[in-house]
N, C-alpha and C. Protein backbone atom coordinates (compact mmCIF):
# COMPACT_ATOMS: atom_id res chain seq x y z
N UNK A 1 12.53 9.84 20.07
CA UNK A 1 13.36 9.40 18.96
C UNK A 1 12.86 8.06 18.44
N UNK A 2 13.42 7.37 17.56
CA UNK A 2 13.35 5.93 17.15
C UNK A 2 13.93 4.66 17.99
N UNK A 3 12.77 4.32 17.76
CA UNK A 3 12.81 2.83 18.49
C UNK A 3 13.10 1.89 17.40
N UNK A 4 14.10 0.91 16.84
CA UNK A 4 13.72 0.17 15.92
C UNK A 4 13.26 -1.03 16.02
N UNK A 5 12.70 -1.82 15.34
CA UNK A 5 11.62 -3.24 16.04
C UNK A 5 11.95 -3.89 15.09
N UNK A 6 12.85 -4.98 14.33
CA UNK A 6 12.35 -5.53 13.42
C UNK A 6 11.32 -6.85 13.22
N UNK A 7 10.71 -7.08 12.27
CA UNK A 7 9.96 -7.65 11.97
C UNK A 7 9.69 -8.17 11.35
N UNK A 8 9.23 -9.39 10.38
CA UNK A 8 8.90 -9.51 9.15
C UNK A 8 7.39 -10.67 9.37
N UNK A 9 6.25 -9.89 8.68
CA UNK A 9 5.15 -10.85 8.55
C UNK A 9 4.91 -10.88 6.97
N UNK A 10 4.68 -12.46 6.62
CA UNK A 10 4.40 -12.29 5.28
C UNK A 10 4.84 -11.85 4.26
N UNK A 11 6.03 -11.21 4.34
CA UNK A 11 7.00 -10.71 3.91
C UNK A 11 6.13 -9.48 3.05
N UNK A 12 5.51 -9.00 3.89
CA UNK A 12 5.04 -7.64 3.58
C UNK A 12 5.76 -6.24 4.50
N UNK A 13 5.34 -7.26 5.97
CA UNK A 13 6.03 -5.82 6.91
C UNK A 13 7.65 -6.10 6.69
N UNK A 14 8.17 -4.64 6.54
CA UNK A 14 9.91 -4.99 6.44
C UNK A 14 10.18 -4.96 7.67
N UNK A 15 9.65 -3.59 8.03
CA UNK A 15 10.13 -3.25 9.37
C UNK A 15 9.21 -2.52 10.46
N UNK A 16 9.04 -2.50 11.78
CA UNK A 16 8.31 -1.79 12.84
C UNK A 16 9.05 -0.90 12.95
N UNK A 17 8.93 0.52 13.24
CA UNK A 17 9.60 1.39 14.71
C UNK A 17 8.92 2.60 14.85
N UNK A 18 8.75 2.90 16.07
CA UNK A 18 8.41 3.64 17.13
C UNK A 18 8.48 4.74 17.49
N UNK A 19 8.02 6.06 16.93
CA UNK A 19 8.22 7.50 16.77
C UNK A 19 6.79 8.14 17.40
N UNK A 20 7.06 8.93 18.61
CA UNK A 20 6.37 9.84 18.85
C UNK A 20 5.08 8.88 19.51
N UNK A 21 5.38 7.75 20.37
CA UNK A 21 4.35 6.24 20.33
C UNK A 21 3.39 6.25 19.97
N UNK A 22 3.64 6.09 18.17
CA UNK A 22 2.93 5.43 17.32
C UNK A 22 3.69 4.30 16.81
N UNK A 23 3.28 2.98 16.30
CA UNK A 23 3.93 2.04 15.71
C UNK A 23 3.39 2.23 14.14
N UNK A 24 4.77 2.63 13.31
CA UNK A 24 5.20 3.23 12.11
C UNK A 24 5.31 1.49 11.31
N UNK A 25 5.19 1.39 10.19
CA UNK A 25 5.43 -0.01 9.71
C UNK A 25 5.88 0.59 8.16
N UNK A 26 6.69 -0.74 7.60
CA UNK A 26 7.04 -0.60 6.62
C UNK A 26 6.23 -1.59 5.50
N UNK A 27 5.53 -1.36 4.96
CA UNK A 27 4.53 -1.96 4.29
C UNK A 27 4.90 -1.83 2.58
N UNK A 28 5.21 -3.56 1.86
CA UNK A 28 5.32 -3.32 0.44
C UNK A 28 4.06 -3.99 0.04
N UNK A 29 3.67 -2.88 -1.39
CA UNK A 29 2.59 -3.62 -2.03
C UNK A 29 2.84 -3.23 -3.61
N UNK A 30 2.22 -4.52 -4.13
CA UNK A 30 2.76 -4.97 -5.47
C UNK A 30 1.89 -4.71 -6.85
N UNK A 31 0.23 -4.32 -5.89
CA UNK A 31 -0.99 -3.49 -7.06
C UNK A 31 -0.99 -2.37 -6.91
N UNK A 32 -0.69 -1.71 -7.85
CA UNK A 32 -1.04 -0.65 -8.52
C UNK A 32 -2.35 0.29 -7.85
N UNK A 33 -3.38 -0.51 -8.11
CA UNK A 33 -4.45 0.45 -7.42
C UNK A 33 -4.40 0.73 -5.78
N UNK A 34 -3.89 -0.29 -4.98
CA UNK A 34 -4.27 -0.50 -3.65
C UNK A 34 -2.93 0.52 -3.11
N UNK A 35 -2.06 0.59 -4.45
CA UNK A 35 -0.76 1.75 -3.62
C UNK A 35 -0.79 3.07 -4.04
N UNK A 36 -1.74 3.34 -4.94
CA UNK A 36 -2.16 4.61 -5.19
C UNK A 36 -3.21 5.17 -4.06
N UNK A 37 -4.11 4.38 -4.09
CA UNK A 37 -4.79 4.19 -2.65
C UNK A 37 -4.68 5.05 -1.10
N UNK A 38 -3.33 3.94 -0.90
CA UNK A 38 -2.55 4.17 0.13
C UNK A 38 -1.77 5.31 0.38
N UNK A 39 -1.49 5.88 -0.69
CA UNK A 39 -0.84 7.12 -1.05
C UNK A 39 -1.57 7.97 -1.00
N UNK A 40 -3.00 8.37 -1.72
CA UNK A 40 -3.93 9.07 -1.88
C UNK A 40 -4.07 9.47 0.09
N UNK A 41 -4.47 7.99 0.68
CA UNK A 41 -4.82 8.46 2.24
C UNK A 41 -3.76 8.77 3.04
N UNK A 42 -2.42 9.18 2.46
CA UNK A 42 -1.35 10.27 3.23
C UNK A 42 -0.04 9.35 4.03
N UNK A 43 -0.13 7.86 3.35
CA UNK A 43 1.06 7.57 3.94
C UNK A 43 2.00 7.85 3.04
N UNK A 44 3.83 7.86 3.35
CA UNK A 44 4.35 8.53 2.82
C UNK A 44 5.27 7.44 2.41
N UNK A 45 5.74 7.30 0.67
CA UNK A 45 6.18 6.43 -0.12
C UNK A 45 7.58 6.54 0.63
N UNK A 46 8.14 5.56 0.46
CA UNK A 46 9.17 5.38 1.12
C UNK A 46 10.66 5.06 -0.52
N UNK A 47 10.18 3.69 -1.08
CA UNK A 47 10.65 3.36 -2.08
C UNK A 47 10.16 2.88 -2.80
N UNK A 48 10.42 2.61 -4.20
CA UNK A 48 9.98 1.67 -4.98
C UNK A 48 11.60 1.00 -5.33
N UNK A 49 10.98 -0.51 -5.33
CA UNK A 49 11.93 -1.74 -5.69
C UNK A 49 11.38 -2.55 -6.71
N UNK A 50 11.61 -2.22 -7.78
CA UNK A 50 11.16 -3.18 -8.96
C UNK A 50 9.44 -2.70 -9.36
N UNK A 51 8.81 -3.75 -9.25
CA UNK A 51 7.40 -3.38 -9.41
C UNK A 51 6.47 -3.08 -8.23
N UNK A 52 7.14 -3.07 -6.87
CA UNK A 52 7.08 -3.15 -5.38
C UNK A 52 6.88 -1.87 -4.91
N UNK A 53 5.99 -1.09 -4.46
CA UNK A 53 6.07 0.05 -3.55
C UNK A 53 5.86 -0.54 -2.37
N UNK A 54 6.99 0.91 -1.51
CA UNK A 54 7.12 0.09 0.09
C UNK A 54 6.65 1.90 0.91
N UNK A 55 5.63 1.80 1.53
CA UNK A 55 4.65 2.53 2.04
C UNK A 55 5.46 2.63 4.05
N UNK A 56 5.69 4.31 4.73
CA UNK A 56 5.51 3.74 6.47
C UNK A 56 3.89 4.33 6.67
N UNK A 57 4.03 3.28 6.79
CA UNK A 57 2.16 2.92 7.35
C UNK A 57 1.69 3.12 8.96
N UNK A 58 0.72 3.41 9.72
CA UNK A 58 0.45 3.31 10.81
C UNK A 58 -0.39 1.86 10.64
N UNK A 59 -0.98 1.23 9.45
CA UNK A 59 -1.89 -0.03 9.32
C UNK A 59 -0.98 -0.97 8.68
N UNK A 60 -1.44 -2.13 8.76
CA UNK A 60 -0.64 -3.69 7.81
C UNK A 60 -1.48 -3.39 6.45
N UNK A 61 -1.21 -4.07 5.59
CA UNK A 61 -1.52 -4.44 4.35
C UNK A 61 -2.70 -5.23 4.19
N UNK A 62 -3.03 -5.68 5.03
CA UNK A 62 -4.08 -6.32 5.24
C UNK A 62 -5.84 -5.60 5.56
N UNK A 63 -5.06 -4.08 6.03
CA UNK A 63 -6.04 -3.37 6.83
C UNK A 63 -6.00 -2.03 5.55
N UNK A 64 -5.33 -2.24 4.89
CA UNK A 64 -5.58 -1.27 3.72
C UNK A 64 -5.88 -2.16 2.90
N UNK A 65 -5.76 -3.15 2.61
CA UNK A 65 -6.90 -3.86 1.12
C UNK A 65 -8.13 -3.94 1.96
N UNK A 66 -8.53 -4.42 3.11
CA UNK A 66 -9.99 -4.29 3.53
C UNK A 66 -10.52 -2.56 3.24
N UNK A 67 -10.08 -2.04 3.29
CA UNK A 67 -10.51 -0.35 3.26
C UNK A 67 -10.41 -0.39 1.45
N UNK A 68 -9.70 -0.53 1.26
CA UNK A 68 -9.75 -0.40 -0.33
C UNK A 68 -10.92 -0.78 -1.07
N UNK A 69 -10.66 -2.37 -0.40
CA UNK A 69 -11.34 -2.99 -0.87
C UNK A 69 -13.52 -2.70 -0.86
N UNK A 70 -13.60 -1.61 0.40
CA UNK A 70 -14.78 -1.11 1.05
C UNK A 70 -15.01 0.02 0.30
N UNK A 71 -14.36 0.63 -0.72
CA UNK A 71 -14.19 1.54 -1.19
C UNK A 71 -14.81 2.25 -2.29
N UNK A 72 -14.73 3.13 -2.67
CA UNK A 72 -15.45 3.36 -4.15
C UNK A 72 -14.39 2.86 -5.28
N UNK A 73 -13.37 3.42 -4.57
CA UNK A 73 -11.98 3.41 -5.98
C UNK A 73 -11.86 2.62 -6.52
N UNK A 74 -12.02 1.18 -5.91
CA UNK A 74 -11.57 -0.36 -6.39
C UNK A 74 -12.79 -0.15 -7.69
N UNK A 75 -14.00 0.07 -7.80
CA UNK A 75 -14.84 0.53 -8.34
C UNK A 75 -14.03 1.34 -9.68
N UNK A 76 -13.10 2.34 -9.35
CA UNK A 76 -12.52 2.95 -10.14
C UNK A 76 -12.04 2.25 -11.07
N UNK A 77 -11.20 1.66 -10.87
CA UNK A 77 -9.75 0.93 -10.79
C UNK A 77 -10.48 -0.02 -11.59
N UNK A 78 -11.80 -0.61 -11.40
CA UNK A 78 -11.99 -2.16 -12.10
C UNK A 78 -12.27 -1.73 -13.48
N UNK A 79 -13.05 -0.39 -13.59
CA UNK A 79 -13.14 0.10 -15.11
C UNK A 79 -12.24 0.90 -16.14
N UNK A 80 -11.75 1.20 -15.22
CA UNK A 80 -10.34 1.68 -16.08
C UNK A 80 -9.84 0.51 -16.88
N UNK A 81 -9.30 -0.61 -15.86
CA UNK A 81 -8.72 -1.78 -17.08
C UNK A 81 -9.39 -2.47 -17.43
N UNK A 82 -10.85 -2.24 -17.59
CA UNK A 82 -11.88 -3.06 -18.24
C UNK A 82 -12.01 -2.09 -19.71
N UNK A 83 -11.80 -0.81 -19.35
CA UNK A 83 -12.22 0.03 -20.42
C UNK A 83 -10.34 0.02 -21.25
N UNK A 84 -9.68 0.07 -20.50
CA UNK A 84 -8.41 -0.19 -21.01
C UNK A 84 -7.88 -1.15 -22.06
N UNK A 85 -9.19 -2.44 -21.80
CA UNK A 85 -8.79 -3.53 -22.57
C UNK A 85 -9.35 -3.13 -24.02
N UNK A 86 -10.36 -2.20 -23.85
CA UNK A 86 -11.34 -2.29 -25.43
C UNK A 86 -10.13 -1.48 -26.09
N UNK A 87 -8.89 -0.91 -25.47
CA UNK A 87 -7.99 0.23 -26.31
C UNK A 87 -7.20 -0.24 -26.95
N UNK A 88 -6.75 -1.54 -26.58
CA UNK A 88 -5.84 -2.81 -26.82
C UNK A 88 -6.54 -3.70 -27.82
N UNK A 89 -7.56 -3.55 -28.13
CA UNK A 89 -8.59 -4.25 -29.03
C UNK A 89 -8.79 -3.92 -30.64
N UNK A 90 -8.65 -2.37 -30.71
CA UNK A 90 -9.12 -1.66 -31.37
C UNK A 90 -7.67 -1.35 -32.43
């Protein structure tokens, strides 16, 4: 069953707990690309609060922008709103 842990780092993790012993985290993130991302690699959205998605993660936030960041997508992501801006131009 659930273990609950609370926690708060950085005011990213909301919350820890403990299912099946794995440590589950509650992870909010506030870009767009890095939570599509996160989503894409199968963690499961929990909520959105304002402009805030809050992700239960088996990783911190920290360990998904390094992966992101290692990534092709960010790659994606940088030309889209580079190419986005010439649409806003025109």
């Amino acid at each position: 069953m659930l273990e609950h842990l609370t926690t708060i780092r950085w005011c990213e993790v909301v919350s820890k707990f403990v299912y099946e012993q794995k440590v589950f985290m509650l992870i909010s993130v506030n870009q767009l690309g890095l939570a599509a991302y996160i989503k894409m690699k199968g963690s499961d959205l929990v909520e959105v609060v304002g402009k805030t998605f809050v992700f239960e993660s088996l990783k911190s936030v920290n360990e998904w922008r390094v992966e992101y960041n290692n990534s092709c997508c960010i790659q994606h992501d940088i030309w889209v709103c580079e190419l986005r801006n010439h649409l806003r131009y025109e």
